[in-house]
Protein backbone atom coordinates (compact mmCIF):
# COMPACT_ATOMS: atom_id res chain seq x y z
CA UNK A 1 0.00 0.00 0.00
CA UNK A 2 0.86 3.20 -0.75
CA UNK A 3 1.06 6.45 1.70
CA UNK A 4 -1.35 9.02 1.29
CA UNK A 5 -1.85 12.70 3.37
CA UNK A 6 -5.27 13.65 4.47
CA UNK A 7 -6.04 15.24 1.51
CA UNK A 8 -5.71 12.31 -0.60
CA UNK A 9 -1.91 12.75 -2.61
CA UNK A 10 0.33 10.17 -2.87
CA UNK A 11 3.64 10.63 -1.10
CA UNK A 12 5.97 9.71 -3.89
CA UNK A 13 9.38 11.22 -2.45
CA UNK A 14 9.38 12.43 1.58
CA UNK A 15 12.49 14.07 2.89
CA UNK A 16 12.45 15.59 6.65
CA UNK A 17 14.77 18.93 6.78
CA UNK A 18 15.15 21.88 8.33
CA UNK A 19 13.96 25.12 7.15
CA UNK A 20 16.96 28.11 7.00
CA UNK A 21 15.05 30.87 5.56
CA UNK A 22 11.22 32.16 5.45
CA UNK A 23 11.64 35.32 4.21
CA UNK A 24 9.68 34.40 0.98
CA UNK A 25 6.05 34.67 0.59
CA UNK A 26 4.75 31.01 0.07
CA UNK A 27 8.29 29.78 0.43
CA UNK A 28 10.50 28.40 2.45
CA UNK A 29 14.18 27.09 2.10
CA UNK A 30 14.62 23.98 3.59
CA UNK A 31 18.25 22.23 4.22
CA UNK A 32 18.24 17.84 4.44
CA UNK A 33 21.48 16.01 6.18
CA UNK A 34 22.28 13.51 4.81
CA UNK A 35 25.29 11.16 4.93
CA UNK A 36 27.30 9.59 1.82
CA UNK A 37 29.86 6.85 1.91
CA UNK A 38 33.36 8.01 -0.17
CA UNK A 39 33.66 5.48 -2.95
CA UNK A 40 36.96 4.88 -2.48
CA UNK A 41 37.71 5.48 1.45
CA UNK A 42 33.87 4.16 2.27
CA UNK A 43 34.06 7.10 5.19
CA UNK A 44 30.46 8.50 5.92
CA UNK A 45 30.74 11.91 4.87
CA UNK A 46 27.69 14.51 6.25
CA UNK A 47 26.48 16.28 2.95
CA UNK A 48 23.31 18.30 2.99
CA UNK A 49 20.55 19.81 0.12
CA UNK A 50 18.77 22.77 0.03
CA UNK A 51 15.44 22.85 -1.68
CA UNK A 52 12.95 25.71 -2.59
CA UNK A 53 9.77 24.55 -0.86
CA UNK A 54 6.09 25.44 -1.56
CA UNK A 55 4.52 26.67 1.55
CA UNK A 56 0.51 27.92 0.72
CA UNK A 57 -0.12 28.70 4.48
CA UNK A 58 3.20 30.38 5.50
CA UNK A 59 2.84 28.23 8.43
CA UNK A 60 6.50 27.42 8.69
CA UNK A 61 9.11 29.30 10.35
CA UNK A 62 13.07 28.92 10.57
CA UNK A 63 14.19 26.51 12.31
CA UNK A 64 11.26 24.34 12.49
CA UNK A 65 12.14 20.91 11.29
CA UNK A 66 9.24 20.24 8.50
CA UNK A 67 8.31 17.48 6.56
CA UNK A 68 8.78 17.78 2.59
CA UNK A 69 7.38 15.45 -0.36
CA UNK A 70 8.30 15.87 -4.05
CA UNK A 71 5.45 17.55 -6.36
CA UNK A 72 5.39 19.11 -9.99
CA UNK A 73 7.32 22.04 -10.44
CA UNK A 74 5.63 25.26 -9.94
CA UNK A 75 8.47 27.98 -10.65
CA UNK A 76 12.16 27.53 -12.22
CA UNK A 77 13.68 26.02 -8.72
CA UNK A 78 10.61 24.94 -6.92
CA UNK A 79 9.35 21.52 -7.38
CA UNK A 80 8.67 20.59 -3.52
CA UNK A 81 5.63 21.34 -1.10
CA UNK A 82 5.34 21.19 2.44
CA UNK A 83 3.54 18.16 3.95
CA UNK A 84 3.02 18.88 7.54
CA UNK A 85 5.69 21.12 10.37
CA UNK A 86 7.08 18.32 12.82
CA UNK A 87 8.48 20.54 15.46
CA UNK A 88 8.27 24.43 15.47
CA UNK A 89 11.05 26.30 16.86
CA UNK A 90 11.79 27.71 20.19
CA UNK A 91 10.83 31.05 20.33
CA UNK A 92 12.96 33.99 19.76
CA UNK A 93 13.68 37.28 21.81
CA UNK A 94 13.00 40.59 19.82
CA UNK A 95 14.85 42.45 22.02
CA UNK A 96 14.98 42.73 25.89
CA UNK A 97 13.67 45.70 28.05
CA UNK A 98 15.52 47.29 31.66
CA UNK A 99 13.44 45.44 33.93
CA UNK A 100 14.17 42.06 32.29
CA UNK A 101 17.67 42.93 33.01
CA UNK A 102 17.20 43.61 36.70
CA UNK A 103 15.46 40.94 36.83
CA UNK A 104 17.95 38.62 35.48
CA UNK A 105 20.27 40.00 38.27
């Protein structure tokens, strides 16, 4: 049997990555580690991808690690869409005010 999401594509090619930049509207950059065996040392050597990702909700943010699958393309250098946001990302400070510094103290 073959996987499906909930609304009803077939996963063809899943990759699980995480995204660098989300700067785009309805996109998201997303690197993948991945590890490669030297074909004449066999060491593992840690390579990694970078792929232009569809995003329709802008749901994603950096950092999160995100779930990717494989779909037509739908510009010059994206051809991938976002299947679901595994883990978002701790949150980030803005900037810190006085009293959270005496506070700190």
């Amino acid at each position: 049997m073959s996987e499906q999401t909930q609304n009803g594509r077939h996963l063809t090619a899943t990759r699980t990555g995480v995204v660098t930049s989300d700067k785009r509207d309805k996109t998201i950059t997303v690197a993948v580690e991945f590890q490669k065996i030297h074909p004449k040392y066999g060491k593992r050597l840690k390579r990694d991808a970078k792929f232009q990702v569809h995003d329709q909700d802008n749901q994603a943010g950096k950092g999160d690690r995100v779930e990717i699958a494989q779909c037509r393309p739908l510009s010059k250098t994206k051809s991938w869409r976002l299947v679901r946001v595994i883990t978002k990302a701790p949150a980030e400070v803005s900037h810190v005010t006085t009293p959270d510094l005496e506070s700190a103290e």
